[in-house]
Protein backbone atom coordinates (compact mmCIF):
# COMPACT_ATOMS: atom_id res chain seq x y z
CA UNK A 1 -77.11 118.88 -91.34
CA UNK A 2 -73.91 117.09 -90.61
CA UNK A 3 -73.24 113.67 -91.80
CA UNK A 4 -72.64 111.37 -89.21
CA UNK A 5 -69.72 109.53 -90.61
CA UNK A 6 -67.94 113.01 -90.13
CA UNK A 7 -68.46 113.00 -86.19
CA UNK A 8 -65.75 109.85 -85.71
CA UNK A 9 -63.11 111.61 -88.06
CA UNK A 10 -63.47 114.58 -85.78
CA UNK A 11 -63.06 112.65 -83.11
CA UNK A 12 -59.95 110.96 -84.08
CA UNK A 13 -58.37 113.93 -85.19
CA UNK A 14 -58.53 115.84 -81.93
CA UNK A 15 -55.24 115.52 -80.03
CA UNK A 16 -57.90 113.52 -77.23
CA UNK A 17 -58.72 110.88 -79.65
CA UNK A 18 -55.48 110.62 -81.26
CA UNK A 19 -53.96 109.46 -77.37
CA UNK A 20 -57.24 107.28 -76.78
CA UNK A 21 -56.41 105.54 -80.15
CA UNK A 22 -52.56 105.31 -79.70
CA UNK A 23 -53.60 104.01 -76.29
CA UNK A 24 -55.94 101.03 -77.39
CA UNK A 25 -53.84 100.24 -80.23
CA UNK A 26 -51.03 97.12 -79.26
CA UNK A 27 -47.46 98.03 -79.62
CA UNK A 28 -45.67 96.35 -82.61
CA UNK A 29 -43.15 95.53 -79.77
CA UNK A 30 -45.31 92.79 -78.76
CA UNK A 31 -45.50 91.30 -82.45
CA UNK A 32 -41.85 91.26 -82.81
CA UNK A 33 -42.08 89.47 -79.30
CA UNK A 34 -44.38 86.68 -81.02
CA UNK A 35 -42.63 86.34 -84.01
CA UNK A 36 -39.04 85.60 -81.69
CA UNK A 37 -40.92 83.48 -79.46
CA UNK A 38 -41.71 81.32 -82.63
CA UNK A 39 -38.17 81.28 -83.74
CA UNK A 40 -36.76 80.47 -80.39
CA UNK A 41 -39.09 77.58 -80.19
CA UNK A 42 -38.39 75.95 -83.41
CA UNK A 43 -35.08 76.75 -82.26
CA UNK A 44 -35.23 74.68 -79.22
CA UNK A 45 -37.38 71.64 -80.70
CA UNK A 46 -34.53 71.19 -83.55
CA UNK A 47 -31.85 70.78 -80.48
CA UNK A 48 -34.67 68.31 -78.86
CA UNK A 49 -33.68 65.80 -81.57
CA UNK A 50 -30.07 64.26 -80.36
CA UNK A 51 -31.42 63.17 -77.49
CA UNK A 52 -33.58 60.56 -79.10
CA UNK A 53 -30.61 59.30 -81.92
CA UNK A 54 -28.38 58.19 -79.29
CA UNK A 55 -29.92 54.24 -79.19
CA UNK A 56 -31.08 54.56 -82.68
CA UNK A 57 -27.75 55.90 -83.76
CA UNK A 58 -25.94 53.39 -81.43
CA UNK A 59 -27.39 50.41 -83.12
CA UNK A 60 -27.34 51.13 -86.30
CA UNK A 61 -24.07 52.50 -86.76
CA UNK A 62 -22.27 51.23 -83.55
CA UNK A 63 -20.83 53.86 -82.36
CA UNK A 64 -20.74 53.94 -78.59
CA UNK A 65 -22.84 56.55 -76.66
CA UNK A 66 -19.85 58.61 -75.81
CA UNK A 67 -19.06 59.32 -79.58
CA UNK A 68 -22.84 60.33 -80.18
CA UNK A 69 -22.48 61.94 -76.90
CA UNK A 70 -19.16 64.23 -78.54
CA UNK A 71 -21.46 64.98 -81.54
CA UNK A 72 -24.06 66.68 -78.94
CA UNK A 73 -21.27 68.06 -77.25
CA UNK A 74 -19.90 69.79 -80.32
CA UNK A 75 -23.70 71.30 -80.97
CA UNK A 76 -24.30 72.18 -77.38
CA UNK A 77 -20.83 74.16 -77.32
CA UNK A 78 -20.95 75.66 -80.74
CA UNK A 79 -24.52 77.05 -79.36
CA UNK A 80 -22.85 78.93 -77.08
CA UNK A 81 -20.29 80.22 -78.24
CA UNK A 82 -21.62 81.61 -81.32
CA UNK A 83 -24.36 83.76 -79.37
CA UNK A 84 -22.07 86.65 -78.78
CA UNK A 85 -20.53 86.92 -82.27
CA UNK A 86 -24.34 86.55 -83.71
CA UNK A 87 -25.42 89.44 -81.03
CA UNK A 88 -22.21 91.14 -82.83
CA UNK A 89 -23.96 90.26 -86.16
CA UNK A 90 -27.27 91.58 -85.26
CA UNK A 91 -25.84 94.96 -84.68
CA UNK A 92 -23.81 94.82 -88.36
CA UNK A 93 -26.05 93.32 -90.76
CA UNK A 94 -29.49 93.29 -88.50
CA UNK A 95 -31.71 90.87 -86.58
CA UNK A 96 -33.78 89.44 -89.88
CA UNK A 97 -30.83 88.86 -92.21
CA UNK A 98 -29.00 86.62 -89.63
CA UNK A 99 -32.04 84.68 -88.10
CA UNK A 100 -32.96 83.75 -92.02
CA UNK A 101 -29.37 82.65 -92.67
CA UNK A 102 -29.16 80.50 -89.55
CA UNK A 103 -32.49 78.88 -90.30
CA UNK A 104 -31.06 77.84 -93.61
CA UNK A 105 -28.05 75.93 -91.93
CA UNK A 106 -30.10 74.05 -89.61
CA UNK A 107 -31.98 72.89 -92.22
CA UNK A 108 -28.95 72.36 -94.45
CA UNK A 109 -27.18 70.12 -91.06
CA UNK A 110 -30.45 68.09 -90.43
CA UNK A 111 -31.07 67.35 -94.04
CA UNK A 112 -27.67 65.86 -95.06
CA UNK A 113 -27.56 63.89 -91.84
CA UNK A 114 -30.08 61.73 -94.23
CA UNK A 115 -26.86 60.26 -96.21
CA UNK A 116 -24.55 59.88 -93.30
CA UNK A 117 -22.39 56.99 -93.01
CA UNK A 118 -19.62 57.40 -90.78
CA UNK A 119 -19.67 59.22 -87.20
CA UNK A 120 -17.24 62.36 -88.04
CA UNK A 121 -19.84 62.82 -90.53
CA UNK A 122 -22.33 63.38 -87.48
CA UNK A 123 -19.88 65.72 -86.45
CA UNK A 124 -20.03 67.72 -89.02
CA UNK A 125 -23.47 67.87 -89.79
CA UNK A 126 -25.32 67.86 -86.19
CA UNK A 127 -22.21 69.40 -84.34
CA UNK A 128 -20.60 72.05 -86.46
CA UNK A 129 -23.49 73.38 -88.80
CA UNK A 130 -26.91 72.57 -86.73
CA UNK A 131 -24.76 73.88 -83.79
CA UNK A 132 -24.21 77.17 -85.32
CA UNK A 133 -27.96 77.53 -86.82
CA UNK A 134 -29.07 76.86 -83.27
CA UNK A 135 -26.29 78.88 -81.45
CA UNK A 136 -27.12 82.19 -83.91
CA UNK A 137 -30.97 81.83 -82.36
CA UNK A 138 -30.00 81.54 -78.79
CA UNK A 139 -31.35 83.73 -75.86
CA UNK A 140 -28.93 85.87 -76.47
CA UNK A 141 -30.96 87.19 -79.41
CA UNK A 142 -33.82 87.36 -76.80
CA UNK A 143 -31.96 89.92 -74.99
CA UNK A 144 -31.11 91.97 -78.30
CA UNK A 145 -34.73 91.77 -79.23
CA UNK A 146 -36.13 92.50 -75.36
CA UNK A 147 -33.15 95.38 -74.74
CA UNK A 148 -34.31 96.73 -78.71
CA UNK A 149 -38.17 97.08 -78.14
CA UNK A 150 -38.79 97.31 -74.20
CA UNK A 151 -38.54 100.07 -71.82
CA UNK A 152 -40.90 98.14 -69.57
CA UNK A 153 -41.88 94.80 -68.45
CA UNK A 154 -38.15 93.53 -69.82
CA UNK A 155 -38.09 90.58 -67.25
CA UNK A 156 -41.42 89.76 -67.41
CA UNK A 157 -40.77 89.21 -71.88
CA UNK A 158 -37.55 87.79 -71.43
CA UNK A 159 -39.63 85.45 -69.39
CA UNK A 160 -42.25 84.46 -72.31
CA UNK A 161 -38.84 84.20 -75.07
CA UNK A 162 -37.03 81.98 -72.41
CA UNK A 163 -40.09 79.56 -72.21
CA UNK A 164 -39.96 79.72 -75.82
CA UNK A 165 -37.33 76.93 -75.52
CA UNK A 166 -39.35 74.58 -73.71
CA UNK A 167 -42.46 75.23 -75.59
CA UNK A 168 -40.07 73.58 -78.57
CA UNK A 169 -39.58 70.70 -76.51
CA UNK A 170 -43.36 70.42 -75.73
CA UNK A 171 -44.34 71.24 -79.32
CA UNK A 172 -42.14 68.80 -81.03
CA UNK A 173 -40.52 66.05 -79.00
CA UNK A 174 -43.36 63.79 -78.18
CA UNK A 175 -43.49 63.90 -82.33
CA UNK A 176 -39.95 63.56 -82.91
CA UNK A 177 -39.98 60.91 -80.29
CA UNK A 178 -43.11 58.81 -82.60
CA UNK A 179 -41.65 59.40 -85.73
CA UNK A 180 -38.22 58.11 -84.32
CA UNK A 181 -40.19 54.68 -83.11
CA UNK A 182 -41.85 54.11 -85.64
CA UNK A 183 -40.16 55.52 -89.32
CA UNK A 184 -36.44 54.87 -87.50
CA UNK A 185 -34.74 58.85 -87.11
CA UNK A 186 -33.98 59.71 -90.78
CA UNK A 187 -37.50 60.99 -91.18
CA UNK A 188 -37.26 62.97 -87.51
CA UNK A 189 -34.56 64.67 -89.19
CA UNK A 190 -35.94 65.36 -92.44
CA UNK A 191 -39.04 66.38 -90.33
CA UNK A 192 -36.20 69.21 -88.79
CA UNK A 193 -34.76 70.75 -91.63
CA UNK A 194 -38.57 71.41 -93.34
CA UNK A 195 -39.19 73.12 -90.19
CA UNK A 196 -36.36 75.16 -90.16
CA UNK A 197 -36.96 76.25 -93.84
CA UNK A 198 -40.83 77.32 -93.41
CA UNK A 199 -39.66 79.63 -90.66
CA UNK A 200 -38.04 81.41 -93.21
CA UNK A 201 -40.49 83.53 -94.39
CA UNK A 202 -42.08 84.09 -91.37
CA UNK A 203 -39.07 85.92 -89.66
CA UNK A 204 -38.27 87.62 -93.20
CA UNK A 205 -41.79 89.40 -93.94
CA UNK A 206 -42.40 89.93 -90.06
CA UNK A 207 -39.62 90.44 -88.20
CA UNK A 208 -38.03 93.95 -87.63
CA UNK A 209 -34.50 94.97 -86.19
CA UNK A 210 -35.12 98.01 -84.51
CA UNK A 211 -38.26 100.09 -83.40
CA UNK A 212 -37.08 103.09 -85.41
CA UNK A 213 -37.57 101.23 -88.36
CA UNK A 214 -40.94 101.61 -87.83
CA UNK A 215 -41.77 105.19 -86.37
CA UNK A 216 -41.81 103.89 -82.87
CA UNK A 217 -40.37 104.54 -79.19
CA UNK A 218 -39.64 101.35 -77.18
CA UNK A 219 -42.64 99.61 -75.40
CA UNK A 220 -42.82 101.94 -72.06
CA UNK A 221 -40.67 104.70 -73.60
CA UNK A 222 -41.98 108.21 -74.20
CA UNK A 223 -38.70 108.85 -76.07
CA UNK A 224 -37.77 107.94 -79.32
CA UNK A 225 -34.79 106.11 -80.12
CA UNK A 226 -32.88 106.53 -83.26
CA UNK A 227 -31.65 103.36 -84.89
CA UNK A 228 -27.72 103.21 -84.51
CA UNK A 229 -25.49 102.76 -87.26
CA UNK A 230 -24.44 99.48 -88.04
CA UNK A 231 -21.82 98.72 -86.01
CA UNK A 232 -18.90 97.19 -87.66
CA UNK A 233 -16.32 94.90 -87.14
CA UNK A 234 -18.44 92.11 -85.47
CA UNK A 235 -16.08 89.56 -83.95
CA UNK A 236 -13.56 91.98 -83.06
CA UNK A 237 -16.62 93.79 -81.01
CA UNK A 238 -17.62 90.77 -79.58
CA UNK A 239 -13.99 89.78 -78.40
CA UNK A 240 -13.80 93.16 -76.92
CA UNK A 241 -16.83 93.34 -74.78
CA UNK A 242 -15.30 89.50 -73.54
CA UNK A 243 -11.95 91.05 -72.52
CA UNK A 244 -13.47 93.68 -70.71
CA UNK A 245 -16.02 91.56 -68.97
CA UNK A 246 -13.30 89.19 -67.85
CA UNK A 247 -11.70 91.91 -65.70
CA UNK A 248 -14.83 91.85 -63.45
CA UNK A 249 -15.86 89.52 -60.50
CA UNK A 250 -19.72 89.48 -61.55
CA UNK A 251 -18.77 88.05 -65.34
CA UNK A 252 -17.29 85.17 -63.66
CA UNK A 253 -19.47 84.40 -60.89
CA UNK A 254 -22.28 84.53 -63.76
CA UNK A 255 -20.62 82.53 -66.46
CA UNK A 256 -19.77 80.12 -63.42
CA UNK A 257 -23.48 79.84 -62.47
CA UNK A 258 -24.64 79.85 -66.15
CA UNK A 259 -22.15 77.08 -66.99
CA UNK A 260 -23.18 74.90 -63.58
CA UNK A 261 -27.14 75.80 -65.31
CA UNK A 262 -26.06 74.41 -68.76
CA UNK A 263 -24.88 71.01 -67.27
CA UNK A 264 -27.63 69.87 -65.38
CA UNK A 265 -30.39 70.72 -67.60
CA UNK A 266 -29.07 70.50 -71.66
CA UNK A 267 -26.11 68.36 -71.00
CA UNK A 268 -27.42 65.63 -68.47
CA UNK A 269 -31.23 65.91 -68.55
CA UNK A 270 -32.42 67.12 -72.24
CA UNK A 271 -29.50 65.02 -73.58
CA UNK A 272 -29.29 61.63 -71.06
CA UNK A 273 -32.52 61.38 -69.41
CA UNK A 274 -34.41 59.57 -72.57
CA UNK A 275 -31.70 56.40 -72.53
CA UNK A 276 -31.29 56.51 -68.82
CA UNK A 277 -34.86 55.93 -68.60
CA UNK A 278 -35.30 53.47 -71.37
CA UNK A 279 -32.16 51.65 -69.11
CA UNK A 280 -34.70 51.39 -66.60
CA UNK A 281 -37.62 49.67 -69.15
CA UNK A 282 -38.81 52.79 -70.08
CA UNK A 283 -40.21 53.26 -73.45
CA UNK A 284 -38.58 55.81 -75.43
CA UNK A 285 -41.80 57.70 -76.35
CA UNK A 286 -42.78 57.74 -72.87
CA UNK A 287 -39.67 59.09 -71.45
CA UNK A 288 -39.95 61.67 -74.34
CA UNK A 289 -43.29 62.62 -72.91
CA UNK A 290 -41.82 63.35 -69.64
CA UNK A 291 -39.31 65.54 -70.99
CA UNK A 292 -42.37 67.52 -72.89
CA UNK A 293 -44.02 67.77 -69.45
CA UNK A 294 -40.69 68.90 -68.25
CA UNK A 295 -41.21 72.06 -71.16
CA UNK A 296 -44.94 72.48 -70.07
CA UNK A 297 -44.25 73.49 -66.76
CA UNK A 298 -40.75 75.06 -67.59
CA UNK A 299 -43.04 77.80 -69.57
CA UNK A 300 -44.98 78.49 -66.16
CA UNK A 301 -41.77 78.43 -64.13
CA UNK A 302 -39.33 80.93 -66.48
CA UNK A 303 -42.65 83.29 -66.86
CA UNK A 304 -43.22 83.45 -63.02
CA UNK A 305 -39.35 83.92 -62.82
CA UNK A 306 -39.43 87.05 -65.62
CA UNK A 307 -42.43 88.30 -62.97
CA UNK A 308 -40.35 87.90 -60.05
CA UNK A 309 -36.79 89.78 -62.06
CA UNK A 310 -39.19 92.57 -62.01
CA UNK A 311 -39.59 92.62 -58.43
CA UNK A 312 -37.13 90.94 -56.19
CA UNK A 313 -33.06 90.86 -55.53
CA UNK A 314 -32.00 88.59 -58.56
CA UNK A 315 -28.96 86.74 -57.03
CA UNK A 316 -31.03 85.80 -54.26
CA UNK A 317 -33.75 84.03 -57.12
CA UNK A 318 -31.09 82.65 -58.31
CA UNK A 319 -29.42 81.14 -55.63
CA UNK A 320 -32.81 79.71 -54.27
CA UNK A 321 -33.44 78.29 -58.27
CA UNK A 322 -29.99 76.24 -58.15
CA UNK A 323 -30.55 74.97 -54.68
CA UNK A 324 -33.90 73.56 -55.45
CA UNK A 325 -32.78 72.06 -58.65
CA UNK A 326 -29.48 70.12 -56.65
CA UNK A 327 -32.24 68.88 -54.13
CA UNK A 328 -34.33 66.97 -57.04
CA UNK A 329 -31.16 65.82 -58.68
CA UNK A 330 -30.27 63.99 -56.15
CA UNK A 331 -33.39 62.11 -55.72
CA UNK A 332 -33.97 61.16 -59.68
CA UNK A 333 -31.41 57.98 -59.21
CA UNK A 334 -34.31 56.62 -56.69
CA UNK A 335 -37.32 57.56 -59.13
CA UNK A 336 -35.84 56.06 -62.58
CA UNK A 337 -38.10 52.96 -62.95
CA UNK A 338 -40.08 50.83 -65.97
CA UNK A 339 -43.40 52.68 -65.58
CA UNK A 340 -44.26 56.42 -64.80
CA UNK A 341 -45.31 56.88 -61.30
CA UNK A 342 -46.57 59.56 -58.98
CA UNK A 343 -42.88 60.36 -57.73
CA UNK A 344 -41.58 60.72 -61.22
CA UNK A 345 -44.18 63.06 -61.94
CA UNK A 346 -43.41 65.31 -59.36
CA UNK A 347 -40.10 65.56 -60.37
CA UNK A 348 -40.95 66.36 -63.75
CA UNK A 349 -43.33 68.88 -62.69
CA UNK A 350 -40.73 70.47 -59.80
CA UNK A 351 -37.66 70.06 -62.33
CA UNK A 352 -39.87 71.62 -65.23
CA UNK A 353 -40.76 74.86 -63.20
CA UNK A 354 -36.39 75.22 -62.46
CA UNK A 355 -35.69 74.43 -65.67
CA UNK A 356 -34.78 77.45 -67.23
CA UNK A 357 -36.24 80.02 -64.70
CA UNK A 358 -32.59 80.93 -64.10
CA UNK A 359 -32.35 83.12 -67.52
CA UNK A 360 -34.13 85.76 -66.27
CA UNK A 361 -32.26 87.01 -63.15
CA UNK A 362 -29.34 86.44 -64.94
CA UNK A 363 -29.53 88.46 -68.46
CA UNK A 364 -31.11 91.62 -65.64
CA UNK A 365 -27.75 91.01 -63.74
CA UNK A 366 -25.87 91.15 -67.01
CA UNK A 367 -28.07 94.21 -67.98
CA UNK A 368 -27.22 95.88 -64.65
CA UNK A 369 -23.57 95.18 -64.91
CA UNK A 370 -22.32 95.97 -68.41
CA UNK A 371 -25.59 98.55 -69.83
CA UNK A 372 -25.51 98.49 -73.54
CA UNK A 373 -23.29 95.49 -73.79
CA UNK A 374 -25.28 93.19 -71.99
CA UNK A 375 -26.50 91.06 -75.25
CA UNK A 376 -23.06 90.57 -76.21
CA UNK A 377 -22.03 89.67 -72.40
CA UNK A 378 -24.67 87.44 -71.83
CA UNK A 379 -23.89 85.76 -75.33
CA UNK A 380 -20.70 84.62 -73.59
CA UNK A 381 -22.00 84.02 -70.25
CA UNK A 382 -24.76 81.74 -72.30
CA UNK A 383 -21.46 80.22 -73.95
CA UNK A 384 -20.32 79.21 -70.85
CA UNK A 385 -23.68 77.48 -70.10
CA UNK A 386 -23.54 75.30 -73.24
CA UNK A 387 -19.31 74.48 -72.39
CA UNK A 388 -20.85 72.76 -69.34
CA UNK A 389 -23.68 71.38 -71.61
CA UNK A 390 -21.08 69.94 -73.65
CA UNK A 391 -18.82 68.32 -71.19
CA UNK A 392 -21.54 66.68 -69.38
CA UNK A 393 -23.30 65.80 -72.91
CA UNK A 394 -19.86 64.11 -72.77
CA UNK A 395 -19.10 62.57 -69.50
CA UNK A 396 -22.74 61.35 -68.98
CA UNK A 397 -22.31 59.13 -72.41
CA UNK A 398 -18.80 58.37 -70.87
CA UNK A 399 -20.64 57.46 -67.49
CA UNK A 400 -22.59 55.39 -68.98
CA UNK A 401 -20.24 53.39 -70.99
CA UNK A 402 -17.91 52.95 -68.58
CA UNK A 403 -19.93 52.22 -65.06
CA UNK A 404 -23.51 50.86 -66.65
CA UNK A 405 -25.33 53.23 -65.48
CA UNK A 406 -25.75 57.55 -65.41
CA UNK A 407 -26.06 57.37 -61.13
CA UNK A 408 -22.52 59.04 -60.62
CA UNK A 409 -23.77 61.93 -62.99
CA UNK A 410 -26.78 62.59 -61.26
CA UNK A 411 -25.14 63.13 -58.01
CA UNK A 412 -21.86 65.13 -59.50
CA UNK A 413 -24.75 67.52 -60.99
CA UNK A 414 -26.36 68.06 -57.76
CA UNK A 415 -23.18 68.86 -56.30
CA UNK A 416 -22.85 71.11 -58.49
CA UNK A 417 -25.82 72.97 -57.95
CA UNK A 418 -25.51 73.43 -54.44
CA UNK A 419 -22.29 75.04 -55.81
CA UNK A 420 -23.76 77.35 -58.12
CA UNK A 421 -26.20 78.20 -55.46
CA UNK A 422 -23.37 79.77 -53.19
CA UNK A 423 -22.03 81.28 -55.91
CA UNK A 424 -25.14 83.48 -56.93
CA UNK A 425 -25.13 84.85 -53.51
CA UNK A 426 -21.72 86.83 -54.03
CA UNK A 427 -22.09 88.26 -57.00
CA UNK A 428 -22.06 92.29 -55.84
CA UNK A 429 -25.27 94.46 -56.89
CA UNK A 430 -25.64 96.53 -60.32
CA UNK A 431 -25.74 99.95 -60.92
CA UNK A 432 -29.48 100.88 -61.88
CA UNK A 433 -29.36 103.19 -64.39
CA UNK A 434 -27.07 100.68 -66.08
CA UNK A 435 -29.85 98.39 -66.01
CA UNK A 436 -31.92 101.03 -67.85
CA UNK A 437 -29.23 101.54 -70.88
CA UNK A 438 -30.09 99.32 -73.57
């Protein structure tokens, strides 16, 4: 009489139940996915903090907003443009090795920001050294990771790691934001670099570079891909892919858009909205809250936008995305007051579904356009977004000092926008099976 135990293994070893079980069983593609959507959101809540030093920072120390302001600038740049050498590094030394070491900066920066007494000092720690922690965990290593492990349903992920960033914002600014209120902002920072260090281990015993490291085709692939050799000479690659790029029209129009992106959303709103509102009577930790609300609905928005990369012409997303962000803009001057109100909410909640829902469309353009070099190319198109970050992180402290108010800002970004709008509409099509290199 057979034993029943042996019926199952019979089962599972007949070619039917070996599909059925490779079927039912979830792709270690979408792991890798959870464990970068971690490290992109402690990413983004350790570039939430800035935002709230300016006043603290400001009164302690005296420096004026704009030299704060130049501190953020320096991070918000150095973000940027380290993305494509750190896509260039992921391809030498691997994914895990440089995520771990650009934890450890961050939390180097933030910690010795603790014993900081003069403002180049802020410079060095926040600007240069945060900057490139944050910079070396930037979308562009969402687009290594989503062009490494998916076939399929590429939009719809870079979607989820895009909202990663504002799910930092929501996780940890209303807390950064307390903290800074009530225990001043040298525990806010400390609070930063321990979060930054118990990452760590998390992206080192979970993380993988490649799915041929373990036994796997992409997500959606039939076909397995062999892991490519290390490819060296990293900044030289990097500046290579740039100088090729640069002798299209699409880079441009892209880094043009992507830079017009970077000012009105980390430059003037993630950096200036918190003291512009507090101008207004605003309390600091309420205005923080907004912002969070701004990353709650910014997770909805970039997810629906990864949905609709899938499925409709991308310039014309993107085009509709800028316009509808210039619109709002242009109205916040009007909505700025000492309490929230029903207006201000629906800003945040309009401005929170634009926030970032222009990644998508444009790391698929960049994938259409330049194939297997579209992590490195959007690394410097996303450098471009942070150079406009960093000169309105600049000009809005500037603003401020010089007219008494951030109105003239607010207005110059909407502009801008509607700019950025036109712009996505003439950027020429991809080639397809470019779009499926990668």
């Amino acid at each position: 009489m057979p034993q029943t135990s042996d019926l199952p293994a019979a089962h599972h070893a007949s070619p039917a139940g070996e599909a059925f079980r490779r079927r039912r069983r979830v792709h270690r593609a979408w792991f890798v996915a959870a464990v970068t959507f971690v490290t992109i959101t402690g990413a983004a809540a350790f570039r939430s903090l800035p935002g709230l030093l300016i006043d603290p920072l400001h009164e302690e120390f005296g420096w004026s907003r704009a030299t704060v302001g130049l501190a953020v600038s320096v991070n918000l740049a150095l973000y940027g443009l380290t993305a494509p050498f750190a896509a260039a590094l992921m391809d030498r030394y691997g994914i895990r090795r440089v995520v771990a070491a650009a934890l450890t900066m961050i939390a180097l920066g933030s910690g010795l920001t603790v014993w900081m007494t003069a403002a180049w000092q802020l410079l060095l720690c926040w600007g240069l050294l945060v900057g490139l922690g944050t910079g070396s965990m930037a979308l562009a290593f969402a687009a290594t990771v989503t062009n490494r492990w998916f076939a399929e349903r590429r939009g719809l992920v870079t979607g989820i790691l895009t909202a990663a960033a504002a799910s930092g914002q929501l996780v940890f600014l209303p807390l950064l934001s307390w903290i800074v209120q009530e225990h001043q902002w040298r525990p806010a920072a400390v609070t930063v670099a321990l979060a930054a260090l118990a990452v760590v281990p998390f992206v080192w015993l979970l993380l993988r570079d490649h799915p041929a490291d373990v036994g796997l085709a992409p997500y959606g692939s039939a076909e397995f891909v062999p892991k490519p050799a290390p490819v060296p000479g990293a900044a030289r690659r990097a500046l290579s892919v740039l100088f090729s790029a640069a002798r299209t029209g699409p880079f441009w129009l892209l880094a043009g858009t992507f830079a017009i992106c970077g000012a009105s959303t980390n430059g003037l709103v993630q950096t200036h909205f918190v003291p512009a509102a507090h101008d207004h009577g605003m309390p600091i930790t309420a205005a923080a809250s907004l912002l969070a609300v701004i990353g709650v609905f910014d997770v909805v928005g970039t997810i629906a936008s990864g949905w609709f990369t899938d499925r409709f012409d991308t310039r014309r997303l993107l085009a509709v995305y800028y316009a509808l962000r210039g619109i709002s803009l242009l109205f916040l001057p009007m909505l700025l007051a000492p309490s929230v109100h029903p207006p201000m909410v629906f800003f945040i909640v309009f401005y929170g579904l634009d926030w970032v829902a222009t990644v998508p469309p444009t790391i698929a353009l960049c994938r259409e356009h330049y194939g297997d070099r579209s992590a490195i190319v959007f690394g410097w198109v996303l450098a471009s977004h942070q150079v406009g970050a960093a000169v309105v992180a600049f000009a809005g402290g500037a603003a401020r000092d010089v007219f008494g108010s951030y109105d003239v800002v607010w207005y110059a970004s909407g502009a801008l926008c509607a700019a950025a709008a036109l712009m996505a509409l003439v950027i020429r099509r991809g080639s397809p099976s470019r779009a499926a290199v990668g």
